[in-house]
Protein backbone atom coordinates (compact mmCIF):
# COMPACT_ATOMS: atom_id res chain seq x y z
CA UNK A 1 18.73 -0.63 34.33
CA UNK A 2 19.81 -1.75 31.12
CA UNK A 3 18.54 -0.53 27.68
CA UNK A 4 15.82 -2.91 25.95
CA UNK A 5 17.39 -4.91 23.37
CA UNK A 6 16.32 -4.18 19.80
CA UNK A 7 13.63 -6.51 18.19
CA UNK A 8 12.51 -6.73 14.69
CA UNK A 9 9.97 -8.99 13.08
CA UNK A 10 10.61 -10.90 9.62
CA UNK A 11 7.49 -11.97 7.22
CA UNK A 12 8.33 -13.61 3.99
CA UNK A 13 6.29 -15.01 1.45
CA UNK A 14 6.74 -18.50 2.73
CA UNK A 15 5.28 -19.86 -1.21
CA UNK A 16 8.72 -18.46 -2.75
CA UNK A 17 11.41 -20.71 -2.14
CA UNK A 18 13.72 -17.33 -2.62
CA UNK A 19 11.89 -15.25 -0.42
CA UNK A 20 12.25 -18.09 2.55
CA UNK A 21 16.11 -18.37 1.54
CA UNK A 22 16.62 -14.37 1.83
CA UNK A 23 14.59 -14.93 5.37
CA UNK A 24 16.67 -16.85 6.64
CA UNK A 25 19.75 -14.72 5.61
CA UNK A 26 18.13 -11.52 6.87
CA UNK A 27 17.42 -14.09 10.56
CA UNK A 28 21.22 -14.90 10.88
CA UNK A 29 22.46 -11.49 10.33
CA UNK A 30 20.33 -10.05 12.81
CA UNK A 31 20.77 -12.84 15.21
CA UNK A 32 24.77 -12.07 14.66
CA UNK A 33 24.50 -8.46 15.65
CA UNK A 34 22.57 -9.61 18.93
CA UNK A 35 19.55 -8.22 17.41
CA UNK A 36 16.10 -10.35 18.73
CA UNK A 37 14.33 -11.84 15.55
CA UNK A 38 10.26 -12.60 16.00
CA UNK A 39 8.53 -14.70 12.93
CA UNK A 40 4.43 -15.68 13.39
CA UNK A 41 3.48 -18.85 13.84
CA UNK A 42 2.48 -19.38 10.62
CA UNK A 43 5.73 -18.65 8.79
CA UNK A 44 7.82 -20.60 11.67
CA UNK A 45 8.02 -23.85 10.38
CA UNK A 46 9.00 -22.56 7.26
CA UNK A 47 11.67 -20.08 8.58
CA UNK A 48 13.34 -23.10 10.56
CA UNK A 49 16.40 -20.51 12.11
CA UNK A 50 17.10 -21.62 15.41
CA UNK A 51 17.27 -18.65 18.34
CA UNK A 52 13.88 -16.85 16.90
CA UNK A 53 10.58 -16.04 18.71
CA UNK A 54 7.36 -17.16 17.42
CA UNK A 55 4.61 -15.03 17.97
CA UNK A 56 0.91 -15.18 17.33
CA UNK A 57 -0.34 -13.39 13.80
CA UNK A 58 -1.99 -10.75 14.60
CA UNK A 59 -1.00 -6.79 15.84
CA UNK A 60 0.44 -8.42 19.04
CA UNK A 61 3.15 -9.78 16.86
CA UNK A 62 4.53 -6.47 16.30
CA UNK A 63 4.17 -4.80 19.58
CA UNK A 64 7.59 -3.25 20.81
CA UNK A 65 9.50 -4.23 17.80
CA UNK A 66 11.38 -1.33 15.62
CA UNK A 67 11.07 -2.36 12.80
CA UNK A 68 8.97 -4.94 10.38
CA UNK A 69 11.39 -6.48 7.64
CA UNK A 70 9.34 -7.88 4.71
CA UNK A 71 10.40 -10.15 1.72
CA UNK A 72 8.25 -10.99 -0.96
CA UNK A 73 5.65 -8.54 -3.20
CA UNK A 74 3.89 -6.23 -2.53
CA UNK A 75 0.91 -8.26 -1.40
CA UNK A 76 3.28 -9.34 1.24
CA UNK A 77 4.01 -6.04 2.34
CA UNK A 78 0.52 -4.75 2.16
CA UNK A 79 -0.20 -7.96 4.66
CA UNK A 80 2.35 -6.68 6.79
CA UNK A 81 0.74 -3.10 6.97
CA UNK A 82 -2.65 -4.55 8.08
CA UNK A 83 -0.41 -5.55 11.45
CA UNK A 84 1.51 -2.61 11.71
CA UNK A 85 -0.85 0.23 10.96
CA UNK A 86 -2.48 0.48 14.61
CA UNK A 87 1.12 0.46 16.17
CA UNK A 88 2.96 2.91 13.61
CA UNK A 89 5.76 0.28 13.14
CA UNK A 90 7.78 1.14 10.60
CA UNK A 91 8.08 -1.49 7.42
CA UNK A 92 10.63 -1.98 5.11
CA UNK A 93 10.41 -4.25 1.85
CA UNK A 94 12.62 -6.53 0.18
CA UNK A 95 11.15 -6.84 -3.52
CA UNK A 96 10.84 -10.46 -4.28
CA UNK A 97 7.86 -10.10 -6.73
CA UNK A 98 7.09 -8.47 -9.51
CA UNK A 99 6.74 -4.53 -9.90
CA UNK A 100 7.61 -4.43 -6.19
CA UNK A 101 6.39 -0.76 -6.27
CA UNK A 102 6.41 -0.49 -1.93
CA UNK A 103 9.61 -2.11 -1.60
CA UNK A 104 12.67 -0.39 -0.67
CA UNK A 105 15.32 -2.83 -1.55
CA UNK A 106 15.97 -5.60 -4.24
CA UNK A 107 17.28 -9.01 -3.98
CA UNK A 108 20.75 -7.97 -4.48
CA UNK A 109 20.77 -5.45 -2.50
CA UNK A 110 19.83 -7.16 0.57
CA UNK A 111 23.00 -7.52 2.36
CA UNK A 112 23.58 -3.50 2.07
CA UNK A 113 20.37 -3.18 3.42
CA UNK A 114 20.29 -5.29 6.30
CA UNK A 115 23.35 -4.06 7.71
CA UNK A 116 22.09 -0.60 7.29
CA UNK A 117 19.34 -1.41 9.65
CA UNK A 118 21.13 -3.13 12.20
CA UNK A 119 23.71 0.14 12.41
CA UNK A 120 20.34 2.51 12.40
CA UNK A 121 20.44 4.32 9.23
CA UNK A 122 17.42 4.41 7.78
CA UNK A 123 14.83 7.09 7.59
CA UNK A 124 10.72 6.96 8.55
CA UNK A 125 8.62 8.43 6.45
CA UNK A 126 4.51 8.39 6.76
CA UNK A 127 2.05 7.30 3.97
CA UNK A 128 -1.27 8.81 3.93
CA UNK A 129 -4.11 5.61 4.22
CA UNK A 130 -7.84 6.10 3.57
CA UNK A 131 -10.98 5.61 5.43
CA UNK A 132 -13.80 3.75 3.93
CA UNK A 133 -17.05 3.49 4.75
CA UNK A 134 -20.49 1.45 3.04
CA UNK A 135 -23.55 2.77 3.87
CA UNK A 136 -26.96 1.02 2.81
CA UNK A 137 -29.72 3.62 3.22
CA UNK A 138 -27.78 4.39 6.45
CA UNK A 139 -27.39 0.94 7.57
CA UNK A 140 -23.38 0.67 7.98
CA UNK A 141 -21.99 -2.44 5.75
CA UNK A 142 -18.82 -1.80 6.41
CA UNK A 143 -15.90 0.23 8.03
CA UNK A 144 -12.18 -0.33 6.94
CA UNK A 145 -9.13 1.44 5.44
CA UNK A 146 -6.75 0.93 2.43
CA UNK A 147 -3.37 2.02 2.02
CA UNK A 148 -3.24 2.24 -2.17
CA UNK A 149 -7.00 2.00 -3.15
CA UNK A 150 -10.33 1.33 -2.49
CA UNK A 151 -12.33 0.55 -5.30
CA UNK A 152 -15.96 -0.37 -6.24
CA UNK A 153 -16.59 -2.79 -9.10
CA UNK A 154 -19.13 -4.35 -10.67
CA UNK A 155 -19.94 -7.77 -9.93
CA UNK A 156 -21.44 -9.26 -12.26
CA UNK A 157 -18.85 -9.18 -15.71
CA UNK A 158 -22.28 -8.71 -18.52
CA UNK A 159 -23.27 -5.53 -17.29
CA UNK A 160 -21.77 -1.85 -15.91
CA UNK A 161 -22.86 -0.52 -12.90
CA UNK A 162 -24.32 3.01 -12.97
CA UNK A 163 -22.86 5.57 -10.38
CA UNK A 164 -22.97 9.03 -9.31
CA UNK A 165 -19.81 10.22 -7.68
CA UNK A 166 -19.57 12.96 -5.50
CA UNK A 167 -17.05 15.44 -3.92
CA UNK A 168 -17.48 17.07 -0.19
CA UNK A 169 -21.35 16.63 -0.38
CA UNK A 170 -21.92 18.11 -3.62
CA UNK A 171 -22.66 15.69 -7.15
CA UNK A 172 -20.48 15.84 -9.78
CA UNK A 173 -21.60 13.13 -12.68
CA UNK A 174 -23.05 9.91 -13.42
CA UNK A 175 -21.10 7.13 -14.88
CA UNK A 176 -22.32 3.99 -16.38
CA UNK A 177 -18.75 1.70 -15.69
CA UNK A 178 -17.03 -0.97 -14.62
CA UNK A 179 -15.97 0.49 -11.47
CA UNK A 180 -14.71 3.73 -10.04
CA UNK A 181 -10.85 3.68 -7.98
CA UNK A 182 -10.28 6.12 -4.87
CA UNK A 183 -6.40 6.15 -4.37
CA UNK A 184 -3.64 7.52 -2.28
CA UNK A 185 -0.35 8.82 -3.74
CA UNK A 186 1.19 5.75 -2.91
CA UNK A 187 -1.88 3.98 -4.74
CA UNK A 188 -1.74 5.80 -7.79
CA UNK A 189 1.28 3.49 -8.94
CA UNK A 190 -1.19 0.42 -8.71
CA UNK A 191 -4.58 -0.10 -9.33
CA UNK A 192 -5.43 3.90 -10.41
CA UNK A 193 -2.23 3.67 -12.77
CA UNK A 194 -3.82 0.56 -14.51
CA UNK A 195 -7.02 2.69 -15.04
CA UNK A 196 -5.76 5.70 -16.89
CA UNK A 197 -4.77 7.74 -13.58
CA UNK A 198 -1.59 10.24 -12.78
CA UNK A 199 0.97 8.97 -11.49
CA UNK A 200 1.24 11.32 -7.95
CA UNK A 201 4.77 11.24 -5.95
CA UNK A 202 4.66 10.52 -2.61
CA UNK A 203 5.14 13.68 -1.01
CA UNK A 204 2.07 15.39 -2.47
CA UNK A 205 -1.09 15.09 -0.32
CA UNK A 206 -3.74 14.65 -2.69
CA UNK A 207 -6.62 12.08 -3.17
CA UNK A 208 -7.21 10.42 -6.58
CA UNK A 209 -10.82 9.13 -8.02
CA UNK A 210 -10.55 7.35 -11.46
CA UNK A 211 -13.25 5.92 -13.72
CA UNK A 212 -12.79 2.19 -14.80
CA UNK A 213 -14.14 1.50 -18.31
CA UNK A 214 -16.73 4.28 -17.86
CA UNK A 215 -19.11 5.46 -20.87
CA UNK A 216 -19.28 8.68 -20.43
CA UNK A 217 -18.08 12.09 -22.24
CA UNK A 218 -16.74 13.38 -19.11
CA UNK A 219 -15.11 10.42 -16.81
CA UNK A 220 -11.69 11.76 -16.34
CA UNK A 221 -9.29 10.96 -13.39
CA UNK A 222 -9.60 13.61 -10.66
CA UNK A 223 -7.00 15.03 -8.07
CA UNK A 224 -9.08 16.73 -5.05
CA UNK A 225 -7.72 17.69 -1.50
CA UNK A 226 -6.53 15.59 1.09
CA UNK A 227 -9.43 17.28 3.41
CA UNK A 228 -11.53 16.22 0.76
CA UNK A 229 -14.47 13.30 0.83
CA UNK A 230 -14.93 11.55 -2.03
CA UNK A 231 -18.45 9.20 -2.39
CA UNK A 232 -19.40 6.94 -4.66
CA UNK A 233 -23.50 6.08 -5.14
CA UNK A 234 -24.95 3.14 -6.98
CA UNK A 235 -27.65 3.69 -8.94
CA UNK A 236 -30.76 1.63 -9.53
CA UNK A 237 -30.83 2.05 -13.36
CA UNK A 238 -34.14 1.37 -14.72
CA UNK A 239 -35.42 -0.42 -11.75
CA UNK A 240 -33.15 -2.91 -11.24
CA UNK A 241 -28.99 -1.88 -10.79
CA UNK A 242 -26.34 -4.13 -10.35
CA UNK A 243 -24.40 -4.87 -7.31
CA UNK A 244 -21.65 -4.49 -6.80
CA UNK A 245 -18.13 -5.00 -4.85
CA UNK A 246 -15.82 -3.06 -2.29
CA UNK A 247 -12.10 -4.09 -2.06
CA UNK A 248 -9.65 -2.41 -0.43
CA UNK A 249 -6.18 -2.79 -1.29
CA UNK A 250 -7.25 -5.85 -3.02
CA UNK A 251 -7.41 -8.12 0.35
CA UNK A 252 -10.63 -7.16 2.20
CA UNK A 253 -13.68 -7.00 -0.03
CA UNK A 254 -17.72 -6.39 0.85
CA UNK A 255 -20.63 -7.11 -1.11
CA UNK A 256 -22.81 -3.89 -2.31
CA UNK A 257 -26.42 -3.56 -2.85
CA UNK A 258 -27.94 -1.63 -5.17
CA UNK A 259 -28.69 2.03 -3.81
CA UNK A 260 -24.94 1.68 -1.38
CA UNK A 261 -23.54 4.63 -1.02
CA UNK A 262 -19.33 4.48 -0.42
CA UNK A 263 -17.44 7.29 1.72
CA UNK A 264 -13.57 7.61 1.68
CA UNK A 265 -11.30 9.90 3.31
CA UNK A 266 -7.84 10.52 4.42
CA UNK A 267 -7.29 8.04 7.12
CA UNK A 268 -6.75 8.47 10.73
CA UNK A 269 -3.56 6.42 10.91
CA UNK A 270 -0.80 6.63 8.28
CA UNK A 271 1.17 3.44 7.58
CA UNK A 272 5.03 3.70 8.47
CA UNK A 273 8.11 2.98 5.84
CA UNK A 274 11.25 2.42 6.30
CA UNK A 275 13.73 3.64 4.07
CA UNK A 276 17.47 3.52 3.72
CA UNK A 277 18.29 5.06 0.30
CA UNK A 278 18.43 8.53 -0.49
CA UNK A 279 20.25 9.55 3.05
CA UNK A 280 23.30 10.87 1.58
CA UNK A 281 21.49 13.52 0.10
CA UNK A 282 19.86 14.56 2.75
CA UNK A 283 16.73 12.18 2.87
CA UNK A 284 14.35 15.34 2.58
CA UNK A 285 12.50 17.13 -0.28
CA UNK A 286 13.79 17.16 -3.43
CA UNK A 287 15.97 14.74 -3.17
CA UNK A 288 12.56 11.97 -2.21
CA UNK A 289 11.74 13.22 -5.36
CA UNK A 290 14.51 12.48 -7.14
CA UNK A 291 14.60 8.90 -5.47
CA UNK A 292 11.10 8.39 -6.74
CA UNK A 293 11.68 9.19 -10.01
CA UNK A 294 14.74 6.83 -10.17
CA UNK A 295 11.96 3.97 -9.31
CA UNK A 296 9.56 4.80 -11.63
CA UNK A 297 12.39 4.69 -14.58
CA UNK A 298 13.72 1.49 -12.87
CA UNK A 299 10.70 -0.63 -12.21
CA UNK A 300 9.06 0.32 -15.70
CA UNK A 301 12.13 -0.27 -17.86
CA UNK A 302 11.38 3.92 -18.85
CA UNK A 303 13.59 4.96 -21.71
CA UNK A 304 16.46 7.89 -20.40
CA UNK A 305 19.10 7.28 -22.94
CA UNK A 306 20.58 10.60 -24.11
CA UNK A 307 19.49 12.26 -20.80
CA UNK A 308 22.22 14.59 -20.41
CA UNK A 309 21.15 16.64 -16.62
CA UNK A 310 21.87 20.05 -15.41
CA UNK A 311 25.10 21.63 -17.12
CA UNK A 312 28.39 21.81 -14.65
């Protein structure tokens, strides 16, 4: 019998004229080194390469393909993840955006990068997801998952929402705020970063929680186990609280009532990224760390100058 030929799928931001363009260049590449090429049926008539299979958009459009190649931001990418999670397909991004934070390579970069992939060098690594559950006097509202964040915000803009937060079943304060931020390393670039939180590099396993606006003498940004559970209560502040919202990730979002309660916790399935830097130094350990610290100064313009490094 012979070996099953390779198969990747391409999603692009379809609204970016560039990110279409760079598609198409990533489809004919792959199509050149008799690699199969899947795009969903929503990006196909945009991504008009001839030779390409057009699959439905959901998980199915990923099943049995190595790899997922993305090109746009990273609200593309994080739309990619919600396909890929269940099947542990690995994702690789092609910043087209802004920040870019989850994407591995930049526009002019791409060519480097796509023919790493089609000769196999790249690395997996796994990024820790959370599991998020609303309660309503133990009526479940809702049960998803977030890769960076989930966060719960006021809704209405004239007036704070009043929590208690707690840590593995045991209170820890009240906050009168505009919202409270649960993150994962890989979050606390994004939404937790805006807030006032650490920045956490990838290969720590931590969970973040981090106040948003909140008036209070002790709101600081906490860093608790990964075993930990973090919760988040809303109060009904004198007899009548506000609601409030649940987004994950900043695509899936659920209305709160006063009196929900909010669990998170390290998620059952990490997502899978692709990455094809840092393998000549090994790809492991300190030299990830090194690689991460390169994209912080790079994507955040951080001033080095007169950096001088470890004497020879």
């Amino acid at each position: 019998m012979g070996e099953t030929k390779r198969t990747m799928l391409v999603l692009a931001h379809t609204g970016r004229e560039n990110a279409v363009r760079s598609a198409e260049q990533v489809i004919n590449r792959l199509l050149s080194a008799d690699v199969a090429v899947r795009v969903t049926e929503a990006e196909a008539p945009d991504l008009a390469c001839a030779g390409v299979a057009v699959r439905p958009g959901g998980p199915e459009a990923v099943d049995g393909a190595e790899l997922v190649i993305v090109l746009g931001g990273d609200g593309t990418l994080l739309r990619a993840a919600e396909l890929t999670r269940p099947t542990g397909t690995p994702i690789i991004g092609v910043n087209l955006g802004h920040v870019g934070f989850l994407a591995e390579a930049e526009p002019d970069g791409l060519t480097e990068t796509v023919n790493r992939l089609v000769d196999g060098d790249y690395r997996v690594e796994e990024r820790m997801t959370l599991d998020v559950i609303a309660r309503d006097n133990g009526t479940e509202l809702a049960r998803t998952w977030a890769l960076n964040e989930a966060s719960v915000e006021k809704a209405a803009r004239e007036r704070m929402v009043e929590v208690v937060i707690e840590i593995d079943g045991r209170p820890l304060s009240r906050w009168g705020c505009d919202g409270v931020v649960c993150a994962t390393p890989t979050g606390s670039t994004a939404y937790a970063f805006s807030a006032g939180g650490p920045v956490v590099w990838p290969g720590v396993d931590a969970l973040l929680m981090v106040p948003i606006a909140a008036h209070s003498l002790f709101a600081r940004p906490l860093v608790v186990s990964p075993r930990s559970v973090l919760a988040v209560e809303l109060m009904h502040a004198g007899g009548e609280a506000g609601s409030a919202v649940l987004w994950c990730d900043g695509r899936r979002t659920f209305d709160l009532p006063p009196g929900a309660r909010v669990e998170v916790r390290r998620g059952s399935l990490p997502v899978v990224l692709a990455r094809v830097h840092g393998q000549e130094e090994g790809g492991l350990g300190p030299a990830e760390g090194g690689e991460f610290t390169d994209r912080l100064v790079a994507k955040f313009g951080l001033p080095v100058a007169g950096w001088r490094g470890r004497a020879v």
